[in-house]
N, C-alpha and C. Protein backbone atom coordinates (compact mmCIF):
# COMPACT_ATOMS: atom_id res chain seq x y z
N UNK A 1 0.84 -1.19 0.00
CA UNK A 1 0.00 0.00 0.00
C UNK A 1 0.88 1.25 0.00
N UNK A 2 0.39 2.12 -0.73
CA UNK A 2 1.06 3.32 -0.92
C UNK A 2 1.26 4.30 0.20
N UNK A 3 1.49 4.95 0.70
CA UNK A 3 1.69 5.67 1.82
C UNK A 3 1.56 7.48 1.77
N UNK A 4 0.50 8.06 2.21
CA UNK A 4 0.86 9.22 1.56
C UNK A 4 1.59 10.29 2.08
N UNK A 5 2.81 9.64 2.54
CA UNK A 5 3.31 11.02 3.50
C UNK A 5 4.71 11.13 2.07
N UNK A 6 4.27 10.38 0.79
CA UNK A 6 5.51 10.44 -0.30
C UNK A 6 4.24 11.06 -1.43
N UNK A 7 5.54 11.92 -2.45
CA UNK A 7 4.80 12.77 -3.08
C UNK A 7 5.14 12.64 -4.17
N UNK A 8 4.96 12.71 -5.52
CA UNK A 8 6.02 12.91 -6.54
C UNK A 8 6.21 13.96 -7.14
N UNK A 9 7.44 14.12 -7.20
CA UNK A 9 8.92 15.55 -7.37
C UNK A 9 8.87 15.54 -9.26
N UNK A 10 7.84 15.96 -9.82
CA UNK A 10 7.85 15.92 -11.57
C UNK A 10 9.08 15.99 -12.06
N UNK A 11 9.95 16.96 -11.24
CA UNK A 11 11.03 17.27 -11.56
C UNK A 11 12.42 16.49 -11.38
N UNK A 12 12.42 15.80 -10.28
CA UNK A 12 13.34 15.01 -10.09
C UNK A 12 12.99 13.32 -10.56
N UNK A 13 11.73 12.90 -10.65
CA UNK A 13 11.25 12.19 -11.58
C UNK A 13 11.25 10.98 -10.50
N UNK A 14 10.38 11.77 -8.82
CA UNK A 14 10.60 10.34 -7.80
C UNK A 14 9.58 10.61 -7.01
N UNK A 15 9.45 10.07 -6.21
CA UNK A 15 8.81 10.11 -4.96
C UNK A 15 9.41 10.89 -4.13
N UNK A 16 9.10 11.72 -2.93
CA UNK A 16 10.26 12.06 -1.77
C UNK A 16 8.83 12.44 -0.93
N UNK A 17 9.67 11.96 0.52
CA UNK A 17 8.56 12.22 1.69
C UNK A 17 8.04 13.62 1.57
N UNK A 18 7.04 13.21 1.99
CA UNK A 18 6.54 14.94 2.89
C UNK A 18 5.51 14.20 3.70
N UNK A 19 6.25 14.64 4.96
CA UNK A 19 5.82 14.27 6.52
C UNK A 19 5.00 16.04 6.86
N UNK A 20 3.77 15.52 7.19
CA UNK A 20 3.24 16.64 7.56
C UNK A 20 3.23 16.64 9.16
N UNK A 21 3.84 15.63 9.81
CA UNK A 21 3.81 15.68 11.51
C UNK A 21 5.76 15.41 11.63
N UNK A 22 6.19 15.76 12.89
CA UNK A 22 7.59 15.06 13.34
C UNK A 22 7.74 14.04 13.20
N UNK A 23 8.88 13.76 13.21
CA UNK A 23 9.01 12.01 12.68
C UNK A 23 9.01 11.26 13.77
N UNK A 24 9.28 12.08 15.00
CA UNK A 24 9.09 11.22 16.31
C UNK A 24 7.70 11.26 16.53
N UNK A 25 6.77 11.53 15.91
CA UNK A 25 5.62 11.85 16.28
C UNK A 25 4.69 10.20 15.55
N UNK A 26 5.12 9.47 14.95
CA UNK A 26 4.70 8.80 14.04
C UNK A 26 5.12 7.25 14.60
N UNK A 27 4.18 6.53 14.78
CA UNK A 27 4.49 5.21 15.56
C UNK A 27 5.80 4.69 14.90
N UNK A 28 6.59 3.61 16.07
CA UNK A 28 7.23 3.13 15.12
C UNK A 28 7.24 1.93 14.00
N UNK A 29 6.05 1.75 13.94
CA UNK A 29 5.67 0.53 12.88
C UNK A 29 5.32 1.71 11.89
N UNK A 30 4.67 2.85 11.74
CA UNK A 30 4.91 3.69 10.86
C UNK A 30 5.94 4.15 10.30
N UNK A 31 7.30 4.82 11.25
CA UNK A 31 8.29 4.99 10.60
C UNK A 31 8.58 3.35 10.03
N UNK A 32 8.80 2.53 10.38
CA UNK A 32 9.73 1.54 9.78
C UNK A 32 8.81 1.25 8.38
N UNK A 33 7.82 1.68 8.13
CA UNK A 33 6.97 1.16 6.70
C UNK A 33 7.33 2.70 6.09
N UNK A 34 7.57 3.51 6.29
CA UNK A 34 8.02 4.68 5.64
C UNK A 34 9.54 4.44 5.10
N UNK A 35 10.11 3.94 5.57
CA UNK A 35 11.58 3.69 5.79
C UNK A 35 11.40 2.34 4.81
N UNK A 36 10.47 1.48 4.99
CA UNK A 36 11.03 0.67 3.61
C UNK A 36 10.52 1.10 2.20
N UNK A 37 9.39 1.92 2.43
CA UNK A 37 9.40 2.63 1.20
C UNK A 37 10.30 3.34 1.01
N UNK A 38 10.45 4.19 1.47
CA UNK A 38 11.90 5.09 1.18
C UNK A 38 12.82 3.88 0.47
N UNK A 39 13.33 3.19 1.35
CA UNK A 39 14.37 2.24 0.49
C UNK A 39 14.41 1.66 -1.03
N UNK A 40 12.98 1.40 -0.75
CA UNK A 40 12.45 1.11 -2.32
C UNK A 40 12.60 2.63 -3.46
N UNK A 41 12.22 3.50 -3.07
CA UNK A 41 12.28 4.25 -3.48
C UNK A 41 13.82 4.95 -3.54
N UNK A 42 14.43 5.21 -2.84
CA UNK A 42 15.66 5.21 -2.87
C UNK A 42 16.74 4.58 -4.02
N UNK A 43 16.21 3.33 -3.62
CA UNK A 43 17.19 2.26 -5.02
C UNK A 43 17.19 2.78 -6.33
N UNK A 44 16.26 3.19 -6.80
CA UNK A 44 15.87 4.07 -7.96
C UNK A 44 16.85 5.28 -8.70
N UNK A 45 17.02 6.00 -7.35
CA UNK A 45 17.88 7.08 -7.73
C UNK A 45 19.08 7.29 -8.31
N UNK A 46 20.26 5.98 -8.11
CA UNK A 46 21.55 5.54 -8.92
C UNK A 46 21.06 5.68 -10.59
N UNK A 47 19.98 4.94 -10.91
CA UNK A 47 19.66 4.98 -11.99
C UNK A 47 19.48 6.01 -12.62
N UNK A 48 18.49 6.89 -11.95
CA UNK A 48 17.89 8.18 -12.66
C UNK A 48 18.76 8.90 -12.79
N UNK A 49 20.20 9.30 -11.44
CA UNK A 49 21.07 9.84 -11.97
C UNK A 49 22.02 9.54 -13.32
N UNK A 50 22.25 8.29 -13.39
CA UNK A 50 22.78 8.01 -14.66
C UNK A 50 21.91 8.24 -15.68
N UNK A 51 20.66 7.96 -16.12
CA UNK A 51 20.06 8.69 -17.37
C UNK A 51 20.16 10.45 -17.13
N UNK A 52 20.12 10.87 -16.34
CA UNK A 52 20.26 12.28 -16.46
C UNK A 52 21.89 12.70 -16.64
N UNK A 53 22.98 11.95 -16.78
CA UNK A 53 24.13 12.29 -17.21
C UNK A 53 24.23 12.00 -18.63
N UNK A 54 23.56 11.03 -19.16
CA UNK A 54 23.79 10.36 -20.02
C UNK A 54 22.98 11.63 -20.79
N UNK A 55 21.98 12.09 -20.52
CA UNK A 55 20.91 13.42 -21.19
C UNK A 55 22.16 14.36 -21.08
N UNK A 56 22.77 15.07 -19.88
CA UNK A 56 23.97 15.68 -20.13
C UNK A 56 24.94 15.56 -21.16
N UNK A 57 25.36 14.45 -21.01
CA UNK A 57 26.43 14.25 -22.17
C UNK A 57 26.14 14.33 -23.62
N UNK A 58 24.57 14.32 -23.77
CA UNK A 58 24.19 14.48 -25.25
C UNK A 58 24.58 15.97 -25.44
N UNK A 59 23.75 16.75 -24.25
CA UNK A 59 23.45 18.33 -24.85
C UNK A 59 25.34 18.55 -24.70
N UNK A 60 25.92 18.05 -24.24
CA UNK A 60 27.47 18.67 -23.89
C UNK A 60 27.74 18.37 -25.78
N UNK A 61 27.86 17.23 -26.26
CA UNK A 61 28.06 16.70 -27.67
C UNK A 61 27.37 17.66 -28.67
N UNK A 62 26.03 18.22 -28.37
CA UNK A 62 25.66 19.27 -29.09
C UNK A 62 26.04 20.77 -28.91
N UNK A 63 26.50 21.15 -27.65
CA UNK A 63 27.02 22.46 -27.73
C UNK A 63 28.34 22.41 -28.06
N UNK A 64 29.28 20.96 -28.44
CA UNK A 64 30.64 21.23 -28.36
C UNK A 64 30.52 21.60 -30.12
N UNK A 65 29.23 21.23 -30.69
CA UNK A 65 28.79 21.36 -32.14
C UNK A 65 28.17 22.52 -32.45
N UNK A 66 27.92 23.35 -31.85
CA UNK A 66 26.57 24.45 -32.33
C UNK A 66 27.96 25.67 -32.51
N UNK A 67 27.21 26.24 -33.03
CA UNK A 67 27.95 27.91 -33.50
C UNK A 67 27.14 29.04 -33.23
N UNK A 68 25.73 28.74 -33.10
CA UNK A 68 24.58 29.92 -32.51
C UNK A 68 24.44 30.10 -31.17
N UNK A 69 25.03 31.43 -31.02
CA UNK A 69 25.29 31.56 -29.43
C UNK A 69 23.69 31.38 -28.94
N UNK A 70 22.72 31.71 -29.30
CA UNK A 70 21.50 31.62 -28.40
C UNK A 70 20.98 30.08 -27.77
N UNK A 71 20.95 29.28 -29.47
CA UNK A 71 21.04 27.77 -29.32
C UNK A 71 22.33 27.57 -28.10
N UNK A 72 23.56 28.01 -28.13
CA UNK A 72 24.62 27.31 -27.25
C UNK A 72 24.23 28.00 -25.65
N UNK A 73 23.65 28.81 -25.54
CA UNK A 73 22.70 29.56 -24.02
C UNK A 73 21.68 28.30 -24.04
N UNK A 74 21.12 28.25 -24.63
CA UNK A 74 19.61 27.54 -24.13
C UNK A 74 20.56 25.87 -23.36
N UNK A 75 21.18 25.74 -24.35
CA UNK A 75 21.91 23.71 -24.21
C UNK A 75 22.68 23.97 -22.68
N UNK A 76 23.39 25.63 -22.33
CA UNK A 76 23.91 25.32 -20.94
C UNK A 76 22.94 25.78 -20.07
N UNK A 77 22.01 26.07 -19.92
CA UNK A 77 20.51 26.35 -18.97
C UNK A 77 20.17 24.69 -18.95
N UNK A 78 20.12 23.97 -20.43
CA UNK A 78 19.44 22.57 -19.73
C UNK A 78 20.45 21.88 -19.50
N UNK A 79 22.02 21.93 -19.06
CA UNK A 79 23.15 21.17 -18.75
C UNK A 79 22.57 21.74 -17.41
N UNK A 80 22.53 22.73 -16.74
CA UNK A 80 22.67 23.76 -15.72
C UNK A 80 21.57 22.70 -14.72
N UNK A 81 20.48 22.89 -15.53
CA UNK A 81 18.85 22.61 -15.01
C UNK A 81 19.32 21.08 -14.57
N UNK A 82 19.83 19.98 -15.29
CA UNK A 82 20.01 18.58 -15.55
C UNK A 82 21.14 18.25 -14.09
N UNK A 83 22.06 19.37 -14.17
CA UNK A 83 23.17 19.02 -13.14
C UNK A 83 22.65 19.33 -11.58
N UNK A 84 21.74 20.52 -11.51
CA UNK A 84 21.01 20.74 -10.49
C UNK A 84 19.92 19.65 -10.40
N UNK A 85 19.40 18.68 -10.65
CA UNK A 85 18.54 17.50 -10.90
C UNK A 85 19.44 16.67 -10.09
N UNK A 86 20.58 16.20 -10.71
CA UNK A 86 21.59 15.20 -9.83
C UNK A 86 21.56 15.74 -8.92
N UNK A 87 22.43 16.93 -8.35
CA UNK A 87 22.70 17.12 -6.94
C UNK A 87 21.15 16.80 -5.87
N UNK A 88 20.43 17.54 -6.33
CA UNK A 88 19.12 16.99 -5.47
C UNK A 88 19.06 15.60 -5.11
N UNK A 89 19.30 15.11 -6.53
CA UNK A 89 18.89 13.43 -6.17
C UNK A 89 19.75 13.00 -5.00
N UNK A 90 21.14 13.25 -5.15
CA UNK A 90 22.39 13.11 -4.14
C UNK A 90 21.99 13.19 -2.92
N UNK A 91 21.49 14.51 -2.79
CA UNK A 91 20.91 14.89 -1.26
C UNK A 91 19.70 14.19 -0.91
N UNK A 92 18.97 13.46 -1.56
CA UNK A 92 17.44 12.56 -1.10
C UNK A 92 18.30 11.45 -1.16
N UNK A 93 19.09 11.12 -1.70
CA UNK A 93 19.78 9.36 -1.27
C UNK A 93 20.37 9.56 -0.35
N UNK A 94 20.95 10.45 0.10
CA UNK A 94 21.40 10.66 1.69
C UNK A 94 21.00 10.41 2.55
N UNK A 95 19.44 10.84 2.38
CA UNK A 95 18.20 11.06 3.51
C UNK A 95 18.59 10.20 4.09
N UNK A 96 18.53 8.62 3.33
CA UNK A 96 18.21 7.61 4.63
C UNK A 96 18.87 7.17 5.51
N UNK A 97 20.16 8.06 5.89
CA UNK A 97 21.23 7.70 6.78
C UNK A 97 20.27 8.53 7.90
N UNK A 98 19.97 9.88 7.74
CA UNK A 98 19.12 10.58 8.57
C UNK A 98 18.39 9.78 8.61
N UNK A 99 17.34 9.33 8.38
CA UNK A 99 16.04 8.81 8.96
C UNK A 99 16.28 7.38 9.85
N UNK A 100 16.86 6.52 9.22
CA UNK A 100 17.62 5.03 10.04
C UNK A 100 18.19 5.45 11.34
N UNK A 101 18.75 6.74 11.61
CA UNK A 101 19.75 7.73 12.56
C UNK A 101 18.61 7.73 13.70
N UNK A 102 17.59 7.93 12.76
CA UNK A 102 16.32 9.05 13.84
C UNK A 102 15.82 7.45 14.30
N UNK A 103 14.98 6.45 13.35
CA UNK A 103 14.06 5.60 14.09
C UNK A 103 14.90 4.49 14.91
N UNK A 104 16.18 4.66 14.97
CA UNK A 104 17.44 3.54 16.00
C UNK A 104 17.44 4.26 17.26
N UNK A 105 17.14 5.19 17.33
CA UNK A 105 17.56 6.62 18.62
C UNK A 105 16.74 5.93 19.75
């Protein structure tokens, strides 16, 4: 069953919590079913980052080709947009050292 304290991020192309109470506030048979979703959800993210480099490395192959400065602006806004995508993801695969941190306490 789905859980709705996870949302999906259009942009980062996932799920990520949104806890509308404290996390100590939430039984712990709740956190631990949040926490294996998360995991599930989590696993995901290695991947997505690699298709979003792999999308990088195209537009990099097309601006190392273009000669129209406006076209070569737009390709580093979506390198820009694409690289800010990873780092996010980076920081939500992190999460679950925080959260495992919090429901062991």
């Amino acid at each position: 069953m789905w859980r709705p304290e996870f949302v999906y991020d259009g942009r980062l192309g996932i799920y990520v919590p949104d806890l509308p109470r404290e996390w100590e506030s939430y039984s712990e048979e709740d956190r631990a079913e949040m926490l294996y979703q998360w995991e599930q959800i989590r696993g995901t993210i290695p991947d997505r980052i690699k298709h979003l480099e792999s999308r990088i490395m195209e537009k990099q192959e097309r601006l190392n080709r273009e000669d129209d400065f406006a076209v070569s602006c737009s390709l580093n806004s979506e390198i820009a947009e694409l690289a800010s995508m990873i780092n996010d993801l980076h920081l939500w695969y992190r999460v679950d050292q925080e959260m495992s941190d919090k429901i062991h306490m």
